[in-house]
N, C-alpha and C. Protein backbone atom coordinates (compact mmCIF):
# COMPACT_ATOMS: atom_id res chain seq x y z
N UNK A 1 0.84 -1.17 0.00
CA UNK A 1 0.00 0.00 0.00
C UNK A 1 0.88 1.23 0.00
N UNK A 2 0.43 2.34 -0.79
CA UNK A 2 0.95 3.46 -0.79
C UNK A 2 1.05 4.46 0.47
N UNK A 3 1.42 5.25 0.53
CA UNK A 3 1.17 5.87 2.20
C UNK A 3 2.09 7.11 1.81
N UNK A 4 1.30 8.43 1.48
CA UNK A 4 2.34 10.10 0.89
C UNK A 4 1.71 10.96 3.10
N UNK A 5 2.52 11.57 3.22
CA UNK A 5 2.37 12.46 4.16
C UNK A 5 3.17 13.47 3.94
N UNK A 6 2.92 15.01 4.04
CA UNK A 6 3.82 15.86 3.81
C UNK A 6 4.95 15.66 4.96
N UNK A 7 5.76 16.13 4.69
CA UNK A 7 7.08 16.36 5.78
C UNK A 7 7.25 17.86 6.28
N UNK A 8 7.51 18.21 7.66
CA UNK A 8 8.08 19.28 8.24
C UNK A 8 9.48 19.36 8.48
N UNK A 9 9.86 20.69 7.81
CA UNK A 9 11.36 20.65 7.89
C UNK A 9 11.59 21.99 9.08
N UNK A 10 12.40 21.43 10.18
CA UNK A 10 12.84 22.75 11.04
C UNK A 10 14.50 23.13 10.83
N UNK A 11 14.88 24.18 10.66
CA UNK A 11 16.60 24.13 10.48
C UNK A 11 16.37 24.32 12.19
N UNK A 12 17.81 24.31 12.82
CA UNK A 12 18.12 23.82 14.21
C UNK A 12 19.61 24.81 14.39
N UNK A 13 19.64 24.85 15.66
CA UNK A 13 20.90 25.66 15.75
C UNK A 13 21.81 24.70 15.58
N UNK A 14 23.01 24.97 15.02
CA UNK A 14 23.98 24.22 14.85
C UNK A 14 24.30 23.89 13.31
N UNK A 15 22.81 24.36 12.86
CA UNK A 15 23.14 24.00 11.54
C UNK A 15 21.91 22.90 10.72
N UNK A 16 22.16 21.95 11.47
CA UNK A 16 21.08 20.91 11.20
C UNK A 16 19.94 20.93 10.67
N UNK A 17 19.05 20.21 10.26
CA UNK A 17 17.74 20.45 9.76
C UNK A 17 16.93 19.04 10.31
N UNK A 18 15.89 19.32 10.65
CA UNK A 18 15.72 18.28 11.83
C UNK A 18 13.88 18.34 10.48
N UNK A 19 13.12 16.70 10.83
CA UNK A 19 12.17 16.52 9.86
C UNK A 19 11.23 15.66 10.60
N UNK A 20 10.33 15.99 10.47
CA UNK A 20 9.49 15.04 10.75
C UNK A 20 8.16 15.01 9.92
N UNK A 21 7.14 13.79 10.37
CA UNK A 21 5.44 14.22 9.87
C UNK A 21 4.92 14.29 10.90
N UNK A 22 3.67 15.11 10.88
CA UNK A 22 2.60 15.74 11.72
C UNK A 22 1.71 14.20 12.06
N UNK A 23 1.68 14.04 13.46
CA UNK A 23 0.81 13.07 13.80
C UNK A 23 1.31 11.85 13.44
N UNK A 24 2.37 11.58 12.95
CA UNK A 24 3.40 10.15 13.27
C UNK A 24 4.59 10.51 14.33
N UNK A 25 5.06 8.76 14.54
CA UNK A 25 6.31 8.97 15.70
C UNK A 25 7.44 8.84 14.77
N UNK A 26 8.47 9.74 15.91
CA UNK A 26 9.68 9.56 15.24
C UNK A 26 9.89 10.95 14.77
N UNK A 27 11.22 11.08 14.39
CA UNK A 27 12.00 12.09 13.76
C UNK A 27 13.20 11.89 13.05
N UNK A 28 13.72 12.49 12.08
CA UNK A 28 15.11 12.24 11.61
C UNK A 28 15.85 13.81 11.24
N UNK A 29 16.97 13.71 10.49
CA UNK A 29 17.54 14.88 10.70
C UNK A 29 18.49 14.57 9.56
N UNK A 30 19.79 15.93 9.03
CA UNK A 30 20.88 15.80 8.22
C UNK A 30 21.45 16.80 8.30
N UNK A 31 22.70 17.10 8.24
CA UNK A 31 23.43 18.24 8.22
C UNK A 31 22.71 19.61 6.84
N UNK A 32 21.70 18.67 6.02
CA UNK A 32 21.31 20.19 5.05
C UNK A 32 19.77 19.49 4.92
N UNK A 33 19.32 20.36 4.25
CA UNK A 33 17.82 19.78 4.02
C UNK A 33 17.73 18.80 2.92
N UNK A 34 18.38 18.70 2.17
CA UNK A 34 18.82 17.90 1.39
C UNK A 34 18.89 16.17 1.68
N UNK A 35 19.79 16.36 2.80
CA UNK A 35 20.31 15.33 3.27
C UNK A 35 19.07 14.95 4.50
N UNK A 36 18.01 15.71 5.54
CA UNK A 36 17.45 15.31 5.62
C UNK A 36 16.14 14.41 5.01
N UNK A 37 16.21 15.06 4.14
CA UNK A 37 14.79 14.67 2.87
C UNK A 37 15.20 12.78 2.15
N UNK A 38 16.60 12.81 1.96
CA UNK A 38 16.75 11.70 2.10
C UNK A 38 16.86 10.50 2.96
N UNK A 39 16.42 11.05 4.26
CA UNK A 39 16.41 9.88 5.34
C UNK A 39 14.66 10.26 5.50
N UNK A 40 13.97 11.05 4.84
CA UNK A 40 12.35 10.70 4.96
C UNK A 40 11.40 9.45 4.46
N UNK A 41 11.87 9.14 3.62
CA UNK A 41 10.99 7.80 3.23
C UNK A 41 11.41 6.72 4.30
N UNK A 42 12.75 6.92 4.68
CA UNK A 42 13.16 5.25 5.57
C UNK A 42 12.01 5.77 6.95
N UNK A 43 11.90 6.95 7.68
CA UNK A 43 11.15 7.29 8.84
C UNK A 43 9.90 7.11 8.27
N UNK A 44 9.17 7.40 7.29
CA UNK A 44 7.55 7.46 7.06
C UNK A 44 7.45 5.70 7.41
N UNK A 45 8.38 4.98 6.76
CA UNK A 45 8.24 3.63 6.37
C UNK A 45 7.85 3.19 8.21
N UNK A 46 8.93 3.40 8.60
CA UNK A 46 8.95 3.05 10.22
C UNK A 46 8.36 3.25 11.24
N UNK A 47 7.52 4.95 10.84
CA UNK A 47 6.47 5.13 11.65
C UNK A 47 5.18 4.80 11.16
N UNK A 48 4.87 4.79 10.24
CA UNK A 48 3.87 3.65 9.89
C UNK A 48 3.72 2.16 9.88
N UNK A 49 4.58 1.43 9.65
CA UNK A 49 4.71 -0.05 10.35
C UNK A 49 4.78 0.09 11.56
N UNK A 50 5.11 0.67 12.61
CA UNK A 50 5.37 0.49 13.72
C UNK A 50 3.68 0.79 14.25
N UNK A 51 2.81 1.95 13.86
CA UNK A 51 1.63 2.08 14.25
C UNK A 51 0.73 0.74 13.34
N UNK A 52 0.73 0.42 12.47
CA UNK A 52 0.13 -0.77 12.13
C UNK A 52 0.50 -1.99 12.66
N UNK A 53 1.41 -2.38 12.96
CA UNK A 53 2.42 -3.60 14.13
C UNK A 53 1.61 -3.38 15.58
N UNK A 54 1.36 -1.71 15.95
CA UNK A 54 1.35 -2.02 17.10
C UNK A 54 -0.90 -1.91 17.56
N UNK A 55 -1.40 -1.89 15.95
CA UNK A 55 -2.59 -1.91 16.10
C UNK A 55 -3.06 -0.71 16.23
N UNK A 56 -2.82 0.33 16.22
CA UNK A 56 -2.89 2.18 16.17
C UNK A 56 -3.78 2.69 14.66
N UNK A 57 -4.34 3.49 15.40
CA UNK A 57 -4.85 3.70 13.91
C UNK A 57 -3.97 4.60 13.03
N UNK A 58 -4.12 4.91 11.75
CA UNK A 58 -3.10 5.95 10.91
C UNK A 58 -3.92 7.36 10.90
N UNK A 59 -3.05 8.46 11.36
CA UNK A 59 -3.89 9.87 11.28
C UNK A 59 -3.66 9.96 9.51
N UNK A 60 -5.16 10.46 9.16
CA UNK A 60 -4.92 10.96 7.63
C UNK A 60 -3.91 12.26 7.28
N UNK A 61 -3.44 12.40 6.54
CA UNK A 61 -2.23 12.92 6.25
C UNK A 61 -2.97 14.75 6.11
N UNK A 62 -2.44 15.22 6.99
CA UNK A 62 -2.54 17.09 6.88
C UNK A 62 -2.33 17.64 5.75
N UNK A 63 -2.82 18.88 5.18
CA UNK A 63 -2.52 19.29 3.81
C UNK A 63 -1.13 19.68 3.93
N UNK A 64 -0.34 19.84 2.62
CA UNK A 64 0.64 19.96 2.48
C UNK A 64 1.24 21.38 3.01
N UNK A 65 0.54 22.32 2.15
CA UNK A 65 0.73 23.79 2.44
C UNK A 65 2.03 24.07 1.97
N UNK A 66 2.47 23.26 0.97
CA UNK A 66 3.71 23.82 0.68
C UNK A 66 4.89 22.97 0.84
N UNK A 67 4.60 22.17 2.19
CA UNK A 67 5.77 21.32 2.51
C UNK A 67 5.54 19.90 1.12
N UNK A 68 6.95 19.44 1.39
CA UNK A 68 7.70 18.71 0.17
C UNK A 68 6.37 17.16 0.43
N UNK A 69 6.33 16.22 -0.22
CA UNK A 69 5.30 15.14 0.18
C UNK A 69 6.31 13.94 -0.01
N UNK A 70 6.65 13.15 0.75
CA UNK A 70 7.00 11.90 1.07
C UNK A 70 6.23 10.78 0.81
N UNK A 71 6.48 9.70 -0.15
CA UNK A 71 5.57 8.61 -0.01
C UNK A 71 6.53 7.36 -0.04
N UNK A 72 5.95 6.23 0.88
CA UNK A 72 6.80 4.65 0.62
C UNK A 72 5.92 4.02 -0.17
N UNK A 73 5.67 2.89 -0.13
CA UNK A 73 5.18 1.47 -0.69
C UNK A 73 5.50 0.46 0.71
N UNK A 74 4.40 0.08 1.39
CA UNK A 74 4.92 -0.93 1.82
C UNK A 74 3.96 -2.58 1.86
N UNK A 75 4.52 -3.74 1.77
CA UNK A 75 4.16 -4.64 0.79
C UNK A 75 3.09 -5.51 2.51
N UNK A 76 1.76 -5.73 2.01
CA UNK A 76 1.31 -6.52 2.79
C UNK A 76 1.74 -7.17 3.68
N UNK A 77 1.57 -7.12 5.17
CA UNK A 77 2.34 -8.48 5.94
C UNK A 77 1.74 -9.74 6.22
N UNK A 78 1.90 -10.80 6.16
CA UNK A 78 1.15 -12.43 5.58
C UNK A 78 1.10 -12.80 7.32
């Protein structure tokens, strides 16, 4: 199943850019936004299996408003 949620990007002192989605767990981060945006699909993936694993329901995904949209694929579990 498909699964898009926009992403929030905060820059951070130090430099960093710290990311998350609205109403999932978890967070990730990268020295540029760049480099965070590429550790977003592995976190969407993780905080959504982890709320389906743990029987949680999924919040529907907030409008974008601008922010970038993230989506995985993740394959039925048997």
């Amino acid at each position: 199943m498909r699964y898009e949620y926009p992403a929030t990007l905060e820059p951070e002192h130090g430099g960093h850019v710290t990311l998350y989605f609205e109403g999932l767990p978890g967070v990730t981060w990268g020295e540029t936004e760049e480099q965070a945006l590429e550790h977003a699909k592995d976190l969407l993936a993780t905080a959504v299996e982890m709320l389906i694993e743990d029987g949680e329901p999924l919040p529907a995904p907030p409008p974008a408003f601008g922010r970038p949209i993230i989506s995985t694929v993740l394959k039925p579990s048997r």
